[in-house]
Protein backbone atom coordinates (compact mmCIF):
# COMPACT_ATOMS: atom_id res chain seq x y z
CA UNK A 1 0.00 0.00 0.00
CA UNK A 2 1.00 3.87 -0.51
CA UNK A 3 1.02 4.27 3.39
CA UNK A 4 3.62 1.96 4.09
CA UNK A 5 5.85 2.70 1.33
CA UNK A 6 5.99 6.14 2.53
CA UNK A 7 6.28 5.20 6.14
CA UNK A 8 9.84 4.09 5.09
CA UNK A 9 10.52 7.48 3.32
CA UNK A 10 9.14 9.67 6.20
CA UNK A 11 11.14 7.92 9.10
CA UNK A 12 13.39 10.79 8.46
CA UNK A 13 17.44 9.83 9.27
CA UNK A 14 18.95 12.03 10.83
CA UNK A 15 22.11 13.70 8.92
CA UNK A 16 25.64 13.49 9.85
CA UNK A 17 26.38 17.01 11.21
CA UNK A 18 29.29 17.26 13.48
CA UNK A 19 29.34 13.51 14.48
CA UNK A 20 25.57 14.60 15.92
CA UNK A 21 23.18 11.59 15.74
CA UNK A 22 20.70 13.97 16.97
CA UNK A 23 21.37 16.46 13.89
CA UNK A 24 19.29 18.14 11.50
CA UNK A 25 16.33 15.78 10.07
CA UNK A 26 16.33 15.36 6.26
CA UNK A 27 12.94 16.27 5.18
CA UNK A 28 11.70 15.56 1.24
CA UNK A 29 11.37 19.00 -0.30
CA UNK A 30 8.43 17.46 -2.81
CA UNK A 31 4.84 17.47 -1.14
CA UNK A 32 3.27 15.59 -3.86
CA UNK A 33 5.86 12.55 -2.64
CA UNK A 34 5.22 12.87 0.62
CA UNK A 35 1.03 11.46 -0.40
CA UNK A 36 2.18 9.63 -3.24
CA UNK A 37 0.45 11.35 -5.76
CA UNK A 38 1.87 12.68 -9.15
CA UNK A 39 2.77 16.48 -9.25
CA UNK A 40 0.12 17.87 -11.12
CA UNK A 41 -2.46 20.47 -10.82
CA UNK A 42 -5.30 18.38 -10.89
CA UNK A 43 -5.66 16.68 -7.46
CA UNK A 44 -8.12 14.72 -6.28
CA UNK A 45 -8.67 16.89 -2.87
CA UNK A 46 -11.04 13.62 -0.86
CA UNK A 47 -8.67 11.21 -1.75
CA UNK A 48 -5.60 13.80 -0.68
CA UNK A 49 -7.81 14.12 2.68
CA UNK A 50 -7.46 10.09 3.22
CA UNK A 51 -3.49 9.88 2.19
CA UNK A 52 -3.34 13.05 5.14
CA UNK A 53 -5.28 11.82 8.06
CA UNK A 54 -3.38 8.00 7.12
CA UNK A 55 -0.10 9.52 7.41
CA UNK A 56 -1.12 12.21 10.66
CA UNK A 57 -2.31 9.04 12.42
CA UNK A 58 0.80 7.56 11.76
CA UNK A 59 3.15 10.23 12.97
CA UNK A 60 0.60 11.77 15.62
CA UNK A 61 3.09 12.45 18.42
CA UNK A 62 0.97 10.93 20.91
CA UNK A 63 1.63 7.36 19.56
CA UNK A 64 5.88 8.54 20.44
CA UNK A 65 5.53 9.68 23.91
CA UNK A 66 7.01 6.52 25.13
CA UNK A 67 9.54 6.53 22.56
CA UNK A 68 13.39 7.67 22.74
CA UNK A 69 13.79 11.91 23.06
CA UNK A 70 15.09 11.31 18.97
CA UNK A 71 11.81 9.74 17.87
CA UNK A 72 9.59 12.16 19.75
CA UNK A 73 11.67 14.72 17.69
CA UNK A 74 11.26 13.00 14.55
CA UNK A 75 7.61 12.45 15.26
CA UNK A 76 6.24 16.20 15.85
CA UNK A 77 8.71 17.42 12.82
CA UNK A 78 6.87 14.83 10.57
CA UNK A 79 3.84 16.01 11.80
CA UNK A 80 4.68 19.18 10.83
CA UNK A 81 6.09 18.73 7.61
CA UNK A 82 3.13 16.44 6.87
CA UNK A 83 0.63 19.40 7.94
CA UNK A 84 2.88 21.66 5.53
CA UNK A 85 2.42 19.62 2.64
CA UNK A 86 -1.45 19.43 2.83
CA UNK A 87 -2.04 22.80 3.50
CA UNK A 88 -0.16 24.10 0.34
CA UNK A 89 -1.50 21.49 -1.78
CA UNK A 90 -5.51 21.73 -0.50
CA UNK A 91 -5.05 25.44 -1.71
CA UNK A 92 -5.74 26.24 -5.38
CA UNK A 93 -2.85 29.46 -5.03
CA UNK A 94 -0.58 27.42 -2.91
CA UNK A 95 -0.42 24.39 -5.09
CA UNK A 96 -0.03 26.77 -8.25
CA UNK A 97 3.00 28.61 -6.49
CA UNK A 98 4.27 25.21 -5.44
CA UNK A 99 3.91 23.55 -9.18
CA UNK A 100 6.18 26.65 -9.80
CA UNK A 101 8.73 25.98 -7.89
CA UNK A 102 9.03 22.94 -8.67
CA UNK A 103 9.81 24.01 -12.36
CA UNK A 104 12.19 26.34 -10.76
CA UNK A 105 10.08 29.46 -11.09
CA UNK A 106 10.41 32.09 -8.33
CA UNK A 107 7.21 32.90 -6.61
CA UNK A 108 6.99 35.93 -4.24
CA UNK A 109 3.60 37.05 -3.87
CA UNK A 110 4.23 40.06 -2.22
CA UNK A 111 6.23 41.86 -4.97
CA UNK A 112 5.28 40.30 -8.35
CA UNK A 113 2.05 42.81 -9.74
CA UNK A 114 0.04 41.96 -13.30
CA UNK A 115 1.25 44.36 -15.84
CA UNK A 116 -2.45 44.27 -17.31
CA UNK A 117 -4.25 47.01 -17.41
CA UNK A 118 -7.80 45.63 -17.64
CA UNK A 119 -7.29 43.12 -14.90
CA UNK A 120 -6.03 45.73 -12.73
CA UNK A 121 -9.24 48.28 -13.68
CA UNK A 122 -11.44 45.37 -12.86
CA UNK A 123 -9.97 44.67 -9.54
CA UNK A 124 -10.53 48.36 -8.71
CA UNK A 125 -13.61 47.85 -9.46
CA UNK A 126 -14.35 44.94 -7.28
CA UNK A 127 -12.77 46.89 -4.70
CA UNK A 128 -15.51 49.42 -4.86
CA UNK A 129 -18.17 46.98 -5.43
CA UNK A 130 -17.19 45.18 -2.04
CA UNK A 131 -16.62 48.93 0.09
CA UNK A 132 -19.87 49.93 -0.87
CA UNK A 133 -21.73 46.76 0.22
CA UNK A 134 -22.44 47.92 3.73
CA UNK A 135 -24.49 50.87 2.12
CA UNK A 136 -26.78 48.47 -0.06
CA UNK A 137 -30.26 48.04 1.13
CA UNK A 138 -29.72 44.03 1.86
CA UNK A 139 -26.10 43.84 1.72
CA UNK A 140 -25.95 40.12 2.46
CA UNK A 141 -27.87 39.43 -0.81
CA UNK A 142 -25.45 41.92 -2.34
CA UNK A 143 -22.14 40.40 -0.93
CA UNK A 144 -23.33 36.32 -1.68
CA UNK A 145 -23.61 38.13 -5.51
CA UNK A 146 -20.26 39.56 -5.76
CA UNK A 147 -18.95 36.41 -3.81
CA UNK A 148 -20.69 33.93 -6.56
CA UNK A 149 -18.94 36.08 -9.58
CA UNK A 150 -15.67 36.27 -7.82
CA UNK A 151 -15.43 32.73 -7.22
CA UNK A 152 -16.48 32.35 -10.72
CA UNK A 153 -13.51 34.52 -11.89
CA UNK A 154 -11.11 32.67 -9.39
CA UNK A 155 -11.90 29.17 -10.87
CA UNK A 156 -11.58 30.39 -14.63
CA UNK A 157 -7.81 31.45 -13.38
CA UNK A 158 -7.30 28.38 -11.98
CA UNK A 159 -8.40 26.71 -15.33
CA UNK A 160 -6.09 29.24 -16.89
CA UNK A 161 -3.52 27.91 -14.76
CA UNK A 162 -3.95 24.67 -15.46
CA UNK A 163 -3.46 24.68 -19.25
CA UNK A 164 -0.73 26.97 -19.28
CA UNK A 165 1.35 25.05 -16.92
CA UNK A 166 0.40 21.39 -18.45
CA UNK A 167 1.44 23.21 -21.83
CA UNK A 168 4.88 23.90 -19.59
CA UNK A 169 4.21 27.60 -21.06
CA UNK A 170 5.25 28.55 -17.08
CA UNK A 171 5.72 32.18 -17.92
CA UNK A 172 2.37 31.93 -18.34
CA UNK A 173 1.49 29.93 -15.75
CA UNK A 174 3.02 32.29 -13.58
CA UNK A 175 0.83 35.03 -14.89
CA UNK A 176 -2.31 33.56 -14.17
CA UNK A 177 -0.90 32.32 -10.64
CA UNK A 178 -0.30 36.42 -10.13
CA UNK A 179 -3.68 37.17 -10.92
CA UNK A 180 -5.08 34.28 -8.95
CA UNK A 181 -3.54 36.14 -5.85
CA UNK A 182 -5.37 39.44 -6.21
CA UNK A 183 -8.84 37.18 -6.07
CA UNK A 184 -8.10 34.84 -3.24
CA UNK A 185 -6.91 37.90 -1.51
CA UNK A 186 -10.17 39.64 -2.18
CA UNK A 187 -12.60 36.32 -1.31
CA UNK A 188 -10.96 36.32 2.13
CA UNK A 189 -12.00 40.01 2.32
CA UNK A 190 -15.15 39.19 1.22
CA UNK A 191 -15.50 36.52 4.07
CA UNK A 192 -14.85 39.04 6.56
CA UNK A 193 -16.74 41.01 5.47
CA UNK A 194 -19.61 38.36 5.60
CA UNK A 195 -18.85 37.56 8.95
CA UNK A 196 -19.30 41.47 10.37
CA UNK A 197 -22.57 41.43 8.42
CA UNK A 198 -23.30 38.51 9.94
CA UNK A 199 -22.88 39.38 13.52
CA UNK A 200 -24.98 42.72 13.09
């Protein structure tokens, strides 16, 4: 089974450092390994939930607590890395950065901005939209719109994304990964905003 070949993989050895045994763990640098699934965009996100919770049981630190000070260590940092791995690769933006990387393409969200002009005006735009849903006579009818069309936006990116990247055009790719930041940026926005309507 996947589980147990991994279990081999994910007892992480510790590396020779200074004669240390207790040195530095060597952790796999490739999520998609760590679940034994290929590293592609499309991921099966219920099955990825059953490879996680396998592999969390597995390494739970609770099940080491009787185990040497090492393999306590290894344990919680396996936890860790394991809780790493599913958390970038659940996310549509984090996987797409990831897949980058992986092609050696630098990601930095904070300092890489779309050079296009009508994606930029219509981002304004949704700006405004959202700051002036508090003023709208039922703004929770209002926001679930502008959330509906904005997730609608988000997922054509992602599709974007997608064929770009299988087409290994990653320039490309990266493009549509930039403007897939400005709208999962602006739908957790919108979900705050939801929430203080919410609570009124």
């Amino acid at each position: 089974m996947w589980l147990r070949r991994e279990l081999s993989r994910l007892t992480f050895a510790p590396l020779i450092k200074n004669s240390q045994s207790d040195g530095p763990l060597n952790f796999s640098s490739d999520f998609f390994a760590v679940f034994s699934i290929a590293p592609v965009w499309d991921v099966d996100l219920n099955d990825l939930g059953v490879r996680y919770r396998k592999l969390q049981q597995e390494f739970h630190p609770d099940r080491y607590a009787t185990k040497s000070d090492i393999e306590r260590r290894v344990a919680v940092q396996a936890s860790s890395f394991i809780n790493q791995a599913f958390d970038t690769l659940k996310s549509p933006l984090k996987r797409a950065q990831y897949l980058l990387t992986l092609k050696d393409t630098a990601v930095d969200q904070e300092t890489h901005i779309t050079s296009d002009a009508v994606f930029l005006m219509q981002q304004i735009e949704l700006r405004e939209t959202l700051s002036d849903i508090s003023n709208k006579e039922n703004p929770l009818q209002s926001i679930a719109a502008l959330r509906i069309g904005v997730e609608s936006s988000y997922s054509e990116l992602q599709s974007e994304f997608q064929r770009q990247y299988e087409s290994e055009l990653f320039d490309d790719a990266f493009n549509a990964m930039v403007k897939m930041q400005f709208f999962a940026k602006l739908l957790v926005e919108i979900e705050q905003l939801e929430a203080e309507l919410e609570d009124a």
